[in-house]
PDB file of N, CA and C in Angstrom:
ATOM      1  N   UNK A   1     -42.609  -1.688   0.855  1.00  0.00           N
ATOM      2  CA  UNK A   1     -41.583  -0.735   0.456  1.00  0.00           C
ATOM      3  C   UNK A   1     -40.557  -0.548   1.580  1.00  0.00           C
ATOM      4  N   UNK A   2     -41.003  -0.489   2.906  1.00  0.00           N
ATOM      5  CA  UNK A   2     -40.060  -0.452   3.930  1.00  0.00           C
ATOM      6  C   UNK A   2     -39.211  -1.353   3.955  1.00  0.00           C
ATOM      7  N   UNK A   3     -39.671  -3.137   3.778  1.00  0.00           N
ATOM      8  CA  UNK A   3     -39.137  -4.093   3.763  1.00  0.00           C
ATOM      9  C   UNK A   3     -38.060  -4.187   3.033  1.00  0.00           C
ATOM     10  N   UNK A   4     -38.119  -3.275   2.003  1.00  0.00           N
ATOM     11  CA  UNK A   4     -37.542  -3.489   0.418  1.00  0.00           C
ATOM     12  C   UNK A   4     -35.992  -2.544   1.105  1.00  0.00           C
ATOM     13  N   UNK A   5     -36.503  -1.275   1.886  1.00  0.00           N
ATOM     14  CA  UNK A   5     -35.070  -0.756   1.917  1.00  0.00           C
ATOM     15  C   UNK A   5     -34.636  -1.039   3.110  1.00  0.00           C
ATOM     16  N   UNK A   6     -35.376  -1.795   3.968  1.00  0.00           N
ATOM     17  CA  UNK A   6     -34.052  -2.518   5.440  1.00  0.00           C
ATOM     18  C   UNK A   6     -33.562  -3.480   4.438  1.00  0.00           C
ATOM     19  N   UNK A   7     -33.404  -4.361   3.827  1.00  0.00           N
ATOM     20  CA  UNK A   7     -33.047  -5.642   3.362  1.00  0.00           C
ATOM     21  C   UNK A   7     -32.028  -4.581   2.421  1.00  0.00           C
ATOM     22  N   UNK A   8     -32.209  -3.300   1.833  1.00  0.00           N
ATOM     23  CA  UNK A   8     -31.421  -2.916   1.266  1.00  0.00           C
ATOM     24  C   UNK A   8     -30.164  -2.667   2.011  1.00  0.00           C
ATOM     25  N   UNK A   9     -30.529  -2.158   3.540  1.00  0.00           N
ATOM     26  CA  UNK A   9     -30.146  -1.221   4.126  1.00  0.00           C
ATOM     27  C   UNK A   9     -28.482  -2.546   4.726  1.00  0.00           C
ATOM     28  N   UNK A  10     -29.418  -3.457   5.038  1.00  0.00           N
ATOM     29  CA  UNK A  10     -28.940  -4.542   5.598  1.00  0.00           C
ATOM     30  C   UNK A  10     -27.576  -5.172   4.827  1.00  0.00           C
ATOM     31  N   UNK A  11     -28.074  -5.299   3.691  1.00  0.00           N
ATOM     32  CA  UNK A  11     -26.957  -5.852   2.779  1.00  0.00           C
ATOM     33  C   UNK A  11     -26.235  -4.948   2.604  1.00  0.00           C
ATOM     34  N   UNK A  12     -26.067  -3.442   2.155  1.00  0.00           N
ATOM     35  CA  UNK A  12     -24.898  -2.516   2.198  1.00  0.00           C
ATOM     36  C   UNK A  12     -23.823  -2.492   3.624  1.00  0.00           C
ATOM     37  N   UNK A  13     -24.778  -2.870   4.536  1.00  0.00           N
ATOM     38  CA  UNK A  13     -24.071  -2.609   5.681  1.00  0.00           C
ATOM     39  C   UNK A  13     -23.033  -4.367   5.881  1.00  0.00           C
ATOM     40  N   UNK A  14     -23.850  -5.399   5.211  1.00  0.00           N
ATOM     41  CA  UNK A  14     -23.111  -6.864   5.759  1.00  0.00           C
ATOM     42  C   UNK A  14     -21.875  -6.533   4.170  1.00  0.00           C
ATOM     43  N   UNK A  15     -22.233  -6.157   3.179  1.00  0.00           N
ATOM     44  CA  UNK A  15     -20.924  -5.802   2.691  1.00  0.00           C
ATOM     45  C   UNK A  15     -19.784  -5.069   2.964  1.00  0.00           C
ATOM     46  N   UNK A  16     -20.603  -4.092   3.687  1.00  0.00           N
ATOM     47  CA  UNK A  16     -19.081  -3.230   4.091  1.00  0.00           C
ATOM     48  C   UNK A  16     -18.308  -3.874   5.516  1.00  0.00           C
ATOM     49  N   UNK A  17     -19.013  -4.422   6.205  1.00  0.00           N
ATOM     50  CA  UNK A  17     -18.474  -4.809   7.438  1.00  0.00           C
ATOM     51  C   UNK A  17     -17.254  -5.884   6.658  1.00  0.00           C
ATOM     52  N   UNK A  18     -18.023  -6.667   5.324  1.00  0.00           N
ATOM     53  CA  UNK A  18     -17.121  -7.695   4.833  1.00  0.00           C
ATOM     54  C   UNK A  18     -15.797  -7.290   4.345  1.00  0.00           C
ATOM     55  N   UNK A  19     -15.815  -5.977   3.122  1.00  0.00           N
ATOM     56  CA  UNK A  19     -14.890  -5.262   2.999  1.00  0.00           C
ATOM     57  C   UNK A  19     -13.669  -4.788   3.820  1.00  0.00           C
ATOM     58  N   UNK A  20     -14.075  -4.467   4.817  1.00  0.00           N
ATOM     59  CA  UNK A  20     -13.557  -3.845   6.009  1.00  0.00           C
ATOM     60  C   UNK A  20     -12.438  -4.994   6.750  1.00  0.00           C
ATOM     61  N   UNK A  21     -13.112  -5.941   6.768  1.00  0.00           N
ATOM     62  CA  UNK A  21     -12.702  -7.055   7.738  1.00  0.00           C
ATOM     63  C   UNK A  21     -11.940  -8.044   6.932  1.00  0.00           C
ATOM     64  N   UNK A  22     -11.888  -8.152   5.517  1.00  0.00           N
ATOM     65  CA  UNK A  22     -10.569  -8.979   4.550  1.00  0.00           C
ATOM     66  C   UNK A  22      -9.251  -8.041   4.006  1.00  0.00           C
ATOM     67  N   UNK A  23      -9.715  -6.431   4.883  1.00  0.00           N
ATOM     68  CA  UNK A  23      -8.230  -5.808   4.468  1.00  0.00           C
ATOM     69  C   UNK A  23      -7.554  -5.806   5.866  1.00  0.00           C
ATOM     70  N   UNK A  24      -6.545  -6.596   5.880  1.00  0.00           N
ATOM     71  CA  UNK A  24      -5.746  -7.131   6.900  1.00  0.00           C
ATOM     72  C   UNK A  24      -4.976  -5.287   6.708  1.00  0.00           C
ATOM     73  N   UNK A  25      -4.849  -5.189   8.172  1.00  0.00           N
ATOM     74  CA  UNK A  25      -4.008  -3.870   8.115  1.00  0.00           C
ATOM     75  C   UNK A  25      -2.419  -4.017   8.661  1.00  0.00           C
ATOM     76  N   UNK A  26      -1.814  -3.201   8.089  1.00  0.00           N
ATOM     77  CA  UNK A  26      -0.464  -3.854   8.299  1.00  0.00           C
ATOM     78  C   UNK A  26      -0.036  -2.932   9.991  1.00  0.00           C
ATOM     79  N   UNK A  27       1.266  -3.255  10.418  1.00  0.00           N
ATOM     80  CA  UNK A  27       1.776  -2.484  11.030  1.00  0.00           C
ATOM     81  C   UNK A  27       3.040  -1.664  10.951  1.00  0.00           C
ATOM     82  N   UNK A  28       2.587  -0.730  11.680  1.00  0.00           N
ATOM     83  CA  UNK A  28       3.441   0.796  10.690  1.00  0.00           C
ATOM     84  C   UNK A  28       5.280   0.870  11.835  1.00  0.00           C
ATOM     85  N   UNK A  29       4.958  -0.046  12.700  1.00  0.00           N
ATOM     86  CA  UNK A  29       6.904  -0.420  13.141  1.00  0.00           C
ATOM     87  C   UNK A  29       7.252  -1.309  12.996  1.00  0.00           C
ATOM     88  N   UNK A  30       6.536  -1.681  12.569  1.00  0.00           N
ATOM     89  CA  UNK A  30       7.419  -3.335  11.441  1.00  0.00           C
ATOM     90  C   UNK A  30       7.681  -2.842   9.946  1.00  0.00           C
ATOM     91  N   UNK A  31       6.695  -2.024   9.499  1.00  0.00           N
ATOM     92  CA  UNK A  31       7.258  -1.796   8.385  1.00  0.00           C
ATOM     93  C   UNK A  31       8.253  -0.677   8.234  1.00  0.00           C
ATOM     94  N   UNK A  32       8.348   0.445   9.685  1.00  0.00           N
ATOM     95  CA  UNK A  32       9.353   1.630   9.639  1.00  0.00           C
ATOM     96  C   UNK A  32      10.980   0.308   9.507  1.00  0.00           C
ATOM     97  N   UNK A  33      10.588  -0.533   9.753  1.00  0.00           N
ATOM     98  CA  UNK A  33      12.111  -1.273  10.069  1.00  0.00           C
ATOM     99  C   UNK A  33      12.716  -1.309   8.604  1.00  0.00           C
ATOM    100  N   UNK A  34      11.765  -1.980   7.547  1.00  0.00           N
ATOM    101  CA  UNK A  34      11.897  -2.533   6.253  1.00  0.00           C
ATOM    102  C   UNK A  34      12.214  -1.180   5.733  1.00  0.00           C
ATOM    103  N   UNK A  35      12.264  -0.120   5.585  1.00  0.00           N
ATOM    104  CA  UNK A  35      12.340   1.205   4.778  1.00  0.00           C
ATOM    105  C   UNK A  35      14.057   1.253   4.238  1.00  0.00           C
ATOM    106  N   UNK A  36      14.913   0.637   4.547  1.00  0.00           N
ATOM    107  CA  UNK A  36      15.632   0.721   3.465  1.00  0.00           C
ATOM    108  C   UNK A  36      16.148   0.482   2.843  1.00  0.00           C
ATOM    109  N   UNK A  37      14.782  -0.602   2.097  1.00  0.00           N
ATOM    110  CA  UNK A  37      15.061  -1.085   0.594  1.00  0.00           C
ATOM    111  C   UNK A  37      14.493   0.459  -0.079  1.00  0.00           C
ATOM    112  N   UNK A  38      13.720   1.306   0.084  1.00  0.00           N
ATOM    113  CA  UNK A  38      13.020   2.373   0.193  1.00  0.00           C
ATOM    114  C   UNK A  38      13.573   3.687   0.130  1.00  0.00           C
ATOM    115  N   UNK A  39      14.349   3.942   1.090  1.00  0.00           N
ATOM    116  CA  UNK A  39      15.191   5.524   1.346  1.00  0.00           C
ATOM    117  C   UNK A  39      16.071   5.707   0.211  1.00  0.00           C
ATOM    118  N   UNK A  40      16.751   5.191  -0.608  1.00  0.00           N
ATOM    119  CA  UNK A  40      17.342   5.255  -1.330  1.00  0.00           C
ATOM    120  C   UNK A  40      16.902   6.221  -2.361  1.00  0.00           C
ATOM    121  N   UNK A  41      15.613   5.575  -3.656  1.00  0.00           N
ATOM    122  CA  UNK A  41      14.860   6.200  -4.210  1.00  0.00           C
ATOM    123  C   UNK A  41      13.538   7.658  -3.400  1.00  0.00           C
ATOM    124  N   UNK A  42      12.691   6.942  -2.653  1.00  0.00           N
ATOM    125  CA  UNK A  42      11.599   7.908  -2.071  1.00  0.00           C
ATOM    126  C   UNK A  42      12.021   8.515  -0.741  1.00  0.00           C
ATOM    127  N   UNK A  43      13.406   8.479  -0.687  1.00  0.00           N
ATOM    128  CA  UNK A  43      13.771   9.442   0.836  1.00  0.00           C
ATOM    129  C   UNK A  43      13.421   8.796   1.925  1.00  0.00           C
ATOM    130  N   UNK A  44      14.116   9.389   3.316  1.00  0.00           N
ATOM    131  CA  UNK A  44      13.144   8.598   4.165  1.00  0.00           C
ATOM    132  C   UNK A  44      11.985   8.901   4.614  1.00  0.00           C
ATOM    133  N   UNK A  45      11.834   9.761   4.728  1.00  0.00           N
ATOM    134  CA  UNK A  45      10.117  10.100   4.994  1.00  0.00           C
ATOM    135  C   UNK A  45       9.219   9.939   3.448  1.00  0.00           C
ATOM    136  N   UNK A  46       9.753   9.561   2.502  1.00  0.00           N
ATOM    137  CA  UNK A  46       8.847   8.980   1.097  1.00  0.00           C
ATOM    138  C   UNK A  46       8.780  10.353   0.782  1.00  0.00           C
ATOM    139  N   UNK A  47       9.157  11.367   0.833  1.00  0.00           N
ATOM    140  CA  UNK A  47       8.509  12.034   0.159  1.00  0.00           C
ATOM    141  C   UNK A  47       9.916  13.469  -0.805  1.00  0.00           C
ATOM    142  N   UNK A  48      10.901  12.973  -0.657  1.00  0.00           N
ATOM    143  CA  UNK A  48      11.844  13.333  -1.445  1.00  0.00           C
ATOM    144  C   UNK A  48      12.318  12.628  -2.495  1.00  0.00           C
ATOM    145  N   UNK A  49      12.873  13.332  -3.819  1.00  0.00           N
ATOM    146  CA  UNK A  49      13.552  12.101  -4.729  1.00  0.00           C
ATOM    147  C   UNK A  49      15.113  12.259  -4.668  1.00  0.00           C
ATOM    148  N   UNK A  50      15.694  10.900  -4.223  1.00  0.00           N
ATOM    149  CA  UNK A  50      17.216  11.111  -4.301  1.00  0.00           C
ATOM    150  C   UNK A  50      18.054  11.991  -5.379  1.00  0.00           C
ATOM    151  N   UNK A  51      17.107  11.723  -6.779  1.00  0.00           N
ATOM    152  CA  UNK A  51      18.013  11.956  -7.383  1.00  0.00           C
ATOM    153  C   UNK A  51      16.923  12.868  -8.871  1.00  0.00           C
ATOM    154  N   UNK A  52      16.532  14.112  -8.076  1.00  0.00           N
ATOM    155  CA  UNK A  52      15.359  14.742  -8.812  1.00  0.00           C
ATOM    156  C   UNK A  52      15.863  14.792 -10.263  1.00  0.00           C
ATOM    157  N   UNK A  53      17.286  15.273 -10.585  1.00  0.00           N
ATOM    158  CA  UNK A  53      17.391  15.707 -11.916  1.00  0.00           C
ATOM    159  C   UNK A  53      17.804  14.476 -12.826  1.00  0.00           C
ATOM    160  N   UNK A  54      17.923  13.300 -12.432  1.00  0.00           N
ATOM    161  CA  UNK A  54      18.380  12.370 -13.045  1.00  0.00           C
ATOM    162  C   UNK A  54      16.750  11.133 -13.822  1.00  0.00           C
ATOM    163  N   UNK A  55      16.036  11.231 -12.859  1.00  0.00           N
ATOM    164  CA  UNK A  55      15.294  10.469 -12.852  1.00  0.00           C
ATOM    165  C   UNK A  55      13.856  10.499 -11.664  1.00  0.00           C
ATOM    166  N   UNK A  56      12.138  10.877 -12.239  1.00  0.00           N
ATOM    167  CA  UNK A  56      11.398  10.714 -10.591  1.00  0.00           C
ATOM    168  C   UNK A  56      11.039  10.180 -10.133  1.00  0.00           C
ATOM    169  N   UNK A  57      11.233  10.232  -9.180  1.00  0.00           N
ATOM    170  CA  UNK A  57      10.673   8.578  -7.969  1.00  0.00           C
ATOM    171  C   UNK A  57       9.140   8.880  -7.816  1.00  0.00           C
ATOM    172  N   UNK A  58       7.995   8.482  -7.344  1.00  0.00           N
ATOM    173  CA  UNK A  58       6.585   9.142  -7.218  1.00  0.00           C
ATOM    174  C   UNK A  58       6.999   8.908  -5.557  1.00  0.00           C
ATOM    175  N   UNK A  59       6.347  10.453  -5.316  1.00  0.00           N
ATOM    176  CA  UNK A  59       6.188  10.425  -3.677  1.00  0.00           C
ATOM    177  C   UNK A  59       5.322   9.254  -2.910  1.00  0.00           C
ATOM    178  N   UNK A  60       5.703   8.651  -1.642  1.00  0.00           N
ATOM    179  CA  UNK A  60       4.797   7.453  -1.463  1.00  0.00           C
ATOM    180  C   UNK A  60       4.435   7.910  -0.127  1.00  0.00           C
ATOM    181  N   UNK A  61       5.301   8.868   0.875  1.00  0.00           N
ATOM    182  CA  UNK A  61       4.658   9.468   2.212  1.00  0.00           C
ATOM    183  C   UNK A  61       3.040  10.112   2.022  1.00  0.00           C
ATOM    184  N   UNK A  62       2.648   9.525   2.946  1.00  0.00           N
ATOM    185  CA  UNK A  62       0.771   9.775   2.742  1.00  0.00           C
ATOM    186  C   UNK A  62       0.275   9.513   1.895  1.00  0.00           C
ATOM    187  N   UNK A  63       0.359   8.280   0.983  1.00  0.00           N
ATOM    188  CA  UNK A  63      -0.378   7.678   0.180  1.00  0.00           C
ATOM    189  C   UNK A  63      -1.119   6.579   1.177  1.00  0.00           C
ATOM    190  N   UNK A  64      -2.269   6.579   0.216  1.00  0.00           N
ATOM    191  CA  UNK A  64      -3.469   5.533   1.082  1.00  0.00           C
ATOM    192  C   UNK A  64      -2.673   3.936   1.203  1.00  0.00           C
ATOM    193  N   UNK A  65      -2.713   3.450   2.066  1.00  0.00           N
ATOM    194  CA  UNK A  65      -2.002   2.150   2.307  1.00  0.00           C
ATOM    195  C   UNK A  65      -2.490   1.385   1.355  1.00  0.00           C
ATOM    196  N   UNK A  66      -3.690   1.221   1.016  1.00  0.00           N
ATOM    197  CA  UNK A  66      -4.131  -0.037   0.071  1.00  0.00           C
ATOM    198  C   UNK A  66      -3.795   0.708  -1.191  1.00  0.00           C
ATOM    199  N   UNK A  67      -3.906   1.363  -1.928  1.00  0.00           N
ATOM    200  CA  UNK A  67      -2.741   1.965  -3.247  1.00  0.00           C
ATOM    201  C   UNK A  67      -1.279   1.582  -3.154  1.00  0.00           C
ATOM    202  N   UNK A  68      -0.572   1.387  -1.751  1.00  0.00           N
ATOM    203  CA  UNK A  68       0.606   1.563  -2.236  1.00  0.00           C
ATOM    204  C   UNK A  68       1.000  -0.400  -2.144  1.00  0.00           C
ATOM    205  N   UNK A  69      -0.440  -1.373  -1.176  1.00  0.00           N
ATOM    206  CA  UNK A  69      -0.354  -2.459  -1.406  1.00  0.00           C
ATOM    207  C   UNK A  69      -0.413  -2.810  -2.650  1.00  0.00           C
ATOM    208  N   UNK A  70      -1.446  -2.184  -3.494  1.00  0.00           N
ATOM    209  CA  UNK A  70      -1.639  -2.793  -4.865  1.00  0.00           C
ATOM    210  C   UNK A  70      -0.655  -2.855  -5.620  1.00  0.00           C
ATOM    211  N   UNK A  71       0.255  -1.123  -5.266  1.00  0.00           N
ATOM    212  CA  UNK A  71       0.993  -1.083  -6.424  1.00  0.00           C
ATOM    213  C   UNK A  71       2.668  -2.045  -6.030  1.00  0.00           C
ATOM    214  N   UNK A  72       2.664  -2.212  -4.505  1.00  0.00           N
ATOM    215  CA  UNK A  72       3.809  -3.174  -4.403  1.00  0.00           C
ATOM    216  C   UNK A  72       3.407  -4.878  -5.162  1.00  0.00           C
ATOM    217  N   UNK A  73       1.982  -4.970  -5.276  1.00  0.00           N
ATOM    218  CA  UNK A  73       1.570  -6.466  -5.657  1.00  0.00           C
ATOM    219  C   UNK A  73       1.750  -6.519  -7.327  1.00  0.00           C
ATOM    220  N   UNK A  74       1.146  -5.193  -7.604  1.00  0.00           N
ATOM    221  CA  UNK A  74       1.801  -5.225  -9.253  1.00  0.00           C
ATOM    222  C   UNK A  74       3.106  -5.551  -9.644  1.00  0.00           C
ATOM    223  N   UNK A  75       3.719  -4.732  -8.892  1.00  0.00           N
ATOM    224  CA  UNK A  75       5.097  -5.091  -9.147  1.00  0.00           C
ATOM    225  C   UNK A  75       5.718  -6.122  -9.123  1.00  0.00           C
ATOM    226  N   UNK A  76       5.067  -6.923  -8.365  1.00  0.00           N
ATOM    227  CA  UNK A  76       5.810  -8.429  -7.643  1.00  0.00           C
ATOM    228  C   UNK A  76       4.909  -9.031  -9.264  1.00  0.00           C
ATOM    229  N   UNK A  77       3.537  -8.973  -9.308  1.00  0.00           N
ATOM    230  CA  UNK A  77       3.314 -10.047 -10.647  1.00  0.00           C
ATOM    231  C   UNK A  77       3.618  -9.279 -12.009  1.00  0.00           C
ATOM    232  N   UNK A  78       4.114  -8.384 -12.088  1.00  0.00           N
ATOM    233  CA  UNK A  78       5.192  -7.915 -13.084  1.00  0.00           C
ATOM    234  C   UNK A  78       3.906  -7.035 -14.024  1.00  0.00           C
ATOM    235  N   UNK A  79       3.072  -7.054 -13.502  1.00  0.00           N
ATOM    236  CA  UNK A  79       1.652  -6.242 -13.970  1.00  0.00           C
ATOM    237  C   UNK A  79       2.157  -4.688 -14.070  1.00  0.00           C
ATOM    238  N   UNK A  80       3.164  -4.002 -13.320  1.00  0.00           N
ATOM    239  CA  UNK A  80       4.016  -2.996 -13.303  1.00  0.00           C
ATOM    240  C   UNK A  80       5.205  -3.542 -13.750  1.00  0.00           C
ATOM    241  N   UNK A  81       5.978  -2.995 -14.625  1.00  0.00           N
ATOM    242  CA  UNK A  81       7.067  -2.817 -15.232  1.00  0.00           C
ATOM    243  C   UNK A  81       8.351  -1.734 -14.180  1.00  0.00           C
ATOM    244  N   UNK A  82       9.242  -2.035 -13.674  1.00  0.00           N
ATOM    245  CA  UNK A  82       9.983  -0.952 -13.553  1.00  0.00           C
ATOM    246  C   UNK A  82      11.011  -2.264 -12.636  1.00  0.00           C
ATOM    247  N   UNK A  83      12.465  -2.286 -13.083  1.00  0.00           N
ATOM    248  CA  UNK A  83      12.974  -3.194 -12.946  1.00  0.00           C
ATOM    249  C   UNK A  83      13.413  -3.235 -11.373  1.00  0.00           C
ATOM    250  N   UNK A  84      14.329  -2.635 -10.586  1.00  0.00           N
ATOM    251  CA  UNK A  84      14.092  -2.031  -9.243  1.00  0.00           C
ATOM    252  C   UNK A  84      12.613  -2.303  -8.674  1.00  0.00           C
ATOM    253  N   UNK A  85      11.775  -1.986  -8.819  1.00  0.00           N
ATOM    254  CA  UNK A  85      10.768  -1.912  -7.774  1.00  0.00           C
ATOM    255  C   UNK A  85      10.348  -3.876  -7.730  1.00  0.00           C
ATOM    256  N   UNK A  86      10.464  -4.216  -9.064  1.00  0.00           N
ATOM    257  CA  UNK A  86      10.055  -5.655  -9.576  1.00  0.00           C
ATOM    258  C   UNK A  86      10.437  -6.385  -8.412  1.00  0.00           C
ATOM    259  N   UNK A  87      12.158  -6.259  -8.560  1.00  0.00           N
ATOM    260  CA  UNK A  87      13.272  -6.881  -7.869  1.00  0.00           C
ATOM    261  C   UNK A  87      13.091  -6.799  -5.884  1.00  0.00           C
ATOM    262  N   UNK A  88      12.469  -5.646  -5.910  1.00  0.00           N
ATOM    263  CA  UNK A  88      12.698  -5.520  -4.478  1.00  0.00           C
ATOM    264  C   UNK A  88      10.738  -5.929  -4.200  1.00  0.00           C
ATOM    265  N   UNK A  89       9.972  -6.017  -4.867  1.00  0.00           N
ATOM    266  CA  UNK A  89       8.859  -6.462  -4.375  1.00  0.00           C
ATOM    267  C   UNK A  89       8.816  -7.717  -4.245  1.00  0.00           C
ATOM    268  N   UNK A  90       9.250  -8.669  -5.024  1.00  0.00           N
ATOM    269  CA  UNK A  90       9.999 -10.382  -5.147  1.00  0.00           C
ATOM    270  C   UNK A  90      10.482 -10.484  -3.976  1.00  0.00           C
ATOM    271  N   UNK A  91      10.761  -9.732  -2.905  1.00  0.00           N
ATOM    272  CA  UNK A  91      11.334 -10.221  -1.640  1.00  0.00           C
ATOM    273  C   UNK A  91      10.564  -9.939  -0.671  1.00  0.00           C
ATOM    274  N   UNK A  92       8.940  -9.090  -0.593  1.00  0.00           N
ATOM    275  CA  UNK A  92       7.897  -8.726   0.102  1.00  0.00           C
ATOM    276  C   UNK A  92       6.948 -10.018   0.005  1.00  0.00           C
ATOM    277  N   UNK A  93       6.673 -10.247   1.357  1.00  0.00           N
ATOM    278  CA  UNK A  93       5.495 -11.053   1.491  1.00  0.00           C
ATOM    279  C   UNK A  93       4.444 -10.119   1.312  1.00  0.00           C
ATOM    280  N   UNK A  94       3.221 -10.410   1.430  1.00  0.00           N
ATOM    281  CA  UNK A  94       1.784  -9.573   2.006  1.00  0.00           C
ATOM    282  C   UNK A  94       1.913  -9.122   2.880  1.00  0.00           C
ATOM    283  N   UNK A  95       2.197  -9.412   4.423  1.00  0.00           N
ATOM    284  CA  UNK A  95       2.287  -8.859   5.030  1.00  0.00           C
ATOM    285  C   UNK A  95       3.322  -7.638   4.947  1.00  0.00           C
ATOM    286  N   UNK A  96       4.832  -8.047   4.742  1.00  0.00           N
ATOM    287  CA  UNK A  96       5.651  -6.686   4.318  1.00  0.00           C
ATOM    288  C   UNK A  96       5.247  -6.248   3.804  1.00  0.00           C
ATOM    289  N   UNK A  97       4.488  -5.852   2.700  1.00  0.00           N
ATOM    290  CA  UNK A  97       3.627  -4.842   1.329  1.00  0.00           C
ATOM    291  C   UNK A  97       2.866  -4.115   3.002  1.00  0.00           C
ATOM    292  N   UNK A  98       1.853  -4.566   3.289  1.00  0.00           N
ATOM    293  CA  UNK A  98       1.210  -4.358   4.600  1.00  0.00           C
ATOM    294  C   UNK A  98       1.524  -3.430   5.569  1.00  0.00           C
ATOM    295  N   UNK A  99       2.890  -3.551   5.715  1.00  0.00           N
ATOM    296  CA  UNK A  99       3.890  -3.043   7.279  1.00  0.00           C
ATOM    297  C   UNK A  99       4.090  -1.931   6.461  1.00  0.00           C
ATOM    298  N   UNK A 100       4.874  -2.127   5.430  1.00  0.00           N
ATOM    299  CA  UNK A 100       5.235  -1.058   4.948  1.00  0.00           C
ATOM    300  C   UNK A 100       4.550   0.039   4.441  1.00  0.00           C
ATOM    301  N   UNK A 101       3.228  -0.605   3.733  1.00  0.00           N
ATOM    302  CA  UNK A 101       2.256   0.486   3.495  1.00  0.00           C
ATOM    303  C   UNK A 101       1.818   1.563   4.556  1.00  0.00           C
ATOM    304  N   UNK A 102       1.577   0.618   5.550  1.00  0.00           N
ATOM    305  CA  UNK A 102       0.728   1.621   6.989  1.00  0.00           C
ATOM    306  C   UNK A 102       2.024   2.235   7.182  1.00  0.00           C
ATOM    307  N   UNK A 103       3.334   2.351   7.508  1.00  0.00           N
ATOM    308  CA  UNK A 103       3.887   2.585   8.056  1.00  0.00           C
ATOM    309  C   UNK A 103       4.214   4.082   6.532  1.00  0.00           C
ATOM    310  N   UNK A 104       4.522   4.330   5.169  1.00  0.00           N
ATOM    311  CA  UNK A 104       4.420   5.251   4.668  1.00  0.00           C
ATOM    312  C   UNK A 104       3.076   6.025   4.593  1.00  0.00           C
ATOM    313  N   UNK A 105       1.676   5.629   4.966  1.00  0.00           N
ATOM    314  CA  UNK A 105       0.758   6.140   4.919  1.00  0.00           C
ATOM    315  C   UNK A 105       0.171   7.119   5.845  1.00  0.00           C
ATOM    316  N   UNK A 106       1.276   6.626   6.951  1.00  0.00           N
ATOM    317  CA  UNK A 106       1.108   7.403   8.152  1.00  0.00           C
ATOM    318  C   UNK A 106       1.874   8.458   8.308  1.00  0.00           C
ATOM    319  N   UNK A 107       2.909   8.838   7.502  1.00  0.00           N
ATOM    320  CA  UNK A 107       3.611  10.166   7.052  1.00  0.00           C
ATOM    321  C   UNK A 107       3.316  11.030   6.889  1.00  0.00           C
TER     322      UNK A 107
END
């Protein structure tokens, strides 16, 4: 029975180390550079909308970096709809999605 939960214990732990170690983390002054394709809609600190009564932007200052990777990767494979964000994710590598994430997450 002991055996049963180190081997348990073992494998939770060699997964998470794995987890941990394939999310490349971006950097947050490489991506403060890229922000304005950005300021326009989510302000510059992400967390205002240019243009509240017309249309809302979703706040992106202090969102978890890997949420706001996913949702820049949706956008790029068109898995998100919204024509603007489409357009300007088509010009993000991984790594920019990356820079830029850490760099609004840290807001």
């Amino acid at each position: 029975m002991k055996k049963l939960a180190t081997m348990k214990m073992l494998l939770c732990s060699s997964l998470l180390v794995i987890s941990v170690t394939a999310q490349a983390e971006g950097d947050a002054a490489k991506g403060k550079k890229n922000t304005q394709m950005c300021i326009g809609c989510h302000g510059i600190d992400g967390y205002r909308t240019a243009f509240p009564k017309v249309y809302n932007v979703p706040k992106i200052g202090g969102q978890h970096a890997a949420y706001l990777v996913q949702a820049l990767q949706a956008y790029k494979t068109g898995a998100r709809s919204h024509p603007s964000m489409r357009g300007i994710a088509q010009n993000l590598s991984k790594q920019d999605m990356e820079d830029l994430a850490a760099y609004y997450a840290g807001k």
